[in-house]
N, C-alpha and C. Protein backbone atom coordinates (compact mmCIF):
# COMPACT_ATOMS: atom_id res chain seq x y z
N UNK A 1 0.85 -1.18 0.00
CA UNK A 1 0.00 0.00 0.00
C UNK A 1 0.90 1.24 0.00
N UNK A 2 0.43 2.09 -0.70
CA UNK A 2 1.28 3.62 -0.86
C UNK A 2 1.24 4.06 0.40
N UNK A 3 2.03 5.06 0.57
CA UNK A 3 2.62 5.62 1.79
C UNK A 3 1.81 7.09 1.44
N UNK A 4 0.90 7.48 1.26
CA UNK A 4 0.40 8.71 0.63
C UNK A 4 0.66 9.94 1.83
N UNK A 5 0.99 9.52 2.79
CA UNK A 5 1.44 10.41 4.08
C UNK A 5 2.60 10.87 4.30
N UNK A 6 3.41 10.63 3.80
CA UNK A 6 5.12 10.36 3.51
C UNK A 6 5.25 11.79 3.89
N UNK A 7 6.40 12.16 4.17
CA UNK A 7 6.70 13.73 4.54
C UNK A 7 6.96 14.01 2.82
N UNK A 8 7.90 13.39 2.07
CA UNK A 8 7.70 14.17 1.02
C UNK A 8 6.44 13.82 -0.34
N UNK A 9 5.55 13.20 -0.24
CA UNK A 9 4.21 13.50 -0.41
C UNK A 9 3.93 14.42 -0.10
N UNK A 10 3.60 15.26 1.43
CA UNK A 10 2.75 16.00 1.98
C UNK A 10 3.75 17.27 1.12
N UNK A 11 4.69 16.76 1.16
CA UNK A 11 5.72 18.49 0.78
C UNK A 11 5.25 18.56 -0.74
N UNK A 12 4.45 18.02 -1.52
CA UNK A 12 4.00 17.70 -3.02
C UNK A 12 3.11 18.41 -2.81
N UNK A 13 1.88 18.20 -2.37
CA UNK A 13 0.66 18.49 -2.30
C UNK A 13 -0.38 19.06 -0.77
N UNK A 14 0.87 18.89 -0.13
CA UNK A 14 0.51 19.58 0.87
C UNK A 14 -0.86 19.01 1.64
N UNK A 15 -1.53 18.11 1.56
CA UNK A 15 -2.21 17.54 2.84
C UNK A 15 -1.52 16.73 3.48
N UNK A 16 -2.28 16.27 4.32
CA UNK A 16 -1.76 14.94 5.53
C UNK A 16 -3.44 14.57 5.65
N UNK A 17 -3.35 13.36 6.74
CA UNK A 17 -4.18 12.61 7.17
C UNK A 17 -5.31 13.37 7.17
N UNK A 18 -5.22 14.34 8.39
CA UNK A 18 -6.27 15.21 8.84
C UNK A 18 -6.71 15.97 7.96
N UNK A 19 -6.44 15.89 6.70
CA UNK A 19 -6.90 16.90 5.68
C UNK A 19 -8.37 15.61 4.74
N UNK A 20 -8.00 14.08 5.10
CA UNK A 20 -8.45 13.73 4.21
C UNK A 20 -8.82 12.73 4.76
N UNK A 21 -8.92 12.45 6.18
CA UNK A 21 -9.48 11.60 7.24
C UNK A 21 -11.06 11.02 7.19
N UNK A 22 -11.65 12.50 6.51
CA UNK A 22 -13.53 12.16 6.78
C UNK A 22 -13.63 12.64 5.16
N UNK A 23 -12.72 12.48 3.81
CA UNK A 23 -13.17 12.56 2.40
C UNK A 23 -13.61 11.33 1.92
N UNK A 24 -14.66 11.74 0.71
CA UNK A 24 -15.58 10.54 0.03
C UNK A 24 -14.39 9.79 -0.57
N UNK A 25 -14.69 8.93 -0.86
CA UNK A 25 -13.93 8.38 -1.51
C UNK A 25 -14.13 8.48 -3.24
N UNK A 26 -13.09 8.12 -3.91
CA UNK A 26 -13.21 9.03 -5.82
C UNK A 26 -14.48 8.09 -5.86
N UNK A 27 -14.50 7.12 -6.33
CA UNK A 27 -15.88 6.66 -6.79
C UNK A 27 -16.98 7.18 -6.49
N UNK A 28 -17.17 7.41 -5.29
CA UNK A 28 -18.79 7.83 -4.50
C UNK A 28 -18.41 9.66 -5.33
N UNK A 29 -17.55 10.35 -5.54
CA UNK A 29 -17.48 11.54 -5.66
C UNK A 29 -17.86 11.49 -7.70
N UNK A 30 -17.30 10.66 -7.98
CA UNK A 30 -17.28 10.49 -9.46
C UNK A 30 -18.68 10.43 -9.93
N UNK A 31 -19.43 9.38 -9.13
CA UNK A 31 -20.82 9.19 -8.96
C UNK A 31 -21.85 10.68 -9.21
N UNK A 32 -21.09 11.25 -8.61
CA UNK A 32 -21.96 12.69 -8.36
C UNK A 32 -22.03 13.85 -9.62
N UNK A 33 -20.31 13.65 -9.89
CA UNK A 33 -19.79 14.51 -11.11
C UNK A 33 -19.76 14.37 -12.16
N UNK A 34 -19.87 12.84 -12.74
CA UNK A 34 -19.46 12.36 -14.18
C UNK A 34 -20.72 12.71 -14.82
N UNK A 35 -21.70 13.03 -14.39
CA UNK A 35 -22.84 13.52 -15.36
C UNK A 35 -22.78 15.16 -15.78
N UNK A 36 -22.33 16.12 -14.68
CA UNK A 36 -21.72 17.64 -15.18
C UNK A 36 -20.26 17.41 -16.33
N UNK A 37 -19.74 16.73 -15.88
CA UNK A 37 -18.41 16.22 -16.18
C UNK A 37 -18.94 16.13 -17.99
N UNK A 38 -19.58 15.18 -17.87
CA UNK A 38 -20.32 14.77 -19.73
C UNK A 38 -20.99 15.78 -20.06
N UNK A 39 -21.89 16.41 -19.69
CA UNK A 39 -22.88 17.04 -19.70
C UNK A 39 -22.44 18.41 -20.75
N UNK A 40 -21.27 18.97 -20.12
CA UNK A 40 -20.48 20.00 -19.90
C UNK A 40 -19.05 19.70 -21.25
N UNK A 41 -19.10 18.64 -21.12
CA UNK A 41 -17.76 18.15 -22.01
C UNK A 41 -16.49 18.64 -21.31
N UNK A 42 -16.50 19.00 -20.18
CA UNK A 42 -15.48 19.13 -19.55
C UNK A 42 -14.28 17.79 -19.80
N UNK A 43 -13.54 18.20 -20.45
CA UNK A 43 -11.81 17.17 -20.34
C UNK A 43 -11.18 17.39 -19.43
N UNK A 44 -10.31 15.91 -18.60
CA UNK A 44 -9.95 15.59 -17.49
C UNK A 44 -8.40 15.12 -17.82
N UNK A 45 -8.03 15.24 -19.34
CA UNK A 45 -6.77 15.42 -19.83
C UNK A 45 -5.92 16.88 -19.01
């Protein structure tokens, strides 16, 4: 399993745990968006 907590991770992107402790997870979030996402023709390139 990735180390996504790593000190130099966090120095990448700047969260830690507590930033992302109580986030949806991508699927349940994708669920929500991929219809604006199409809708919109928004590219994710």
């Amino acid at each position: 399993m990735p180390n996504y907590y790593a000190w130099f991770c966090q120095e990448v992107h700047g969260l830690g745990y507590c930033d992302t402790d109580d986030a949806d997870f991508f699927p349940d979030v994708w669920t929500k968006l991929k219809e604006k996402v199409h809708r919109n023709r928004v590219s994710l390139l």
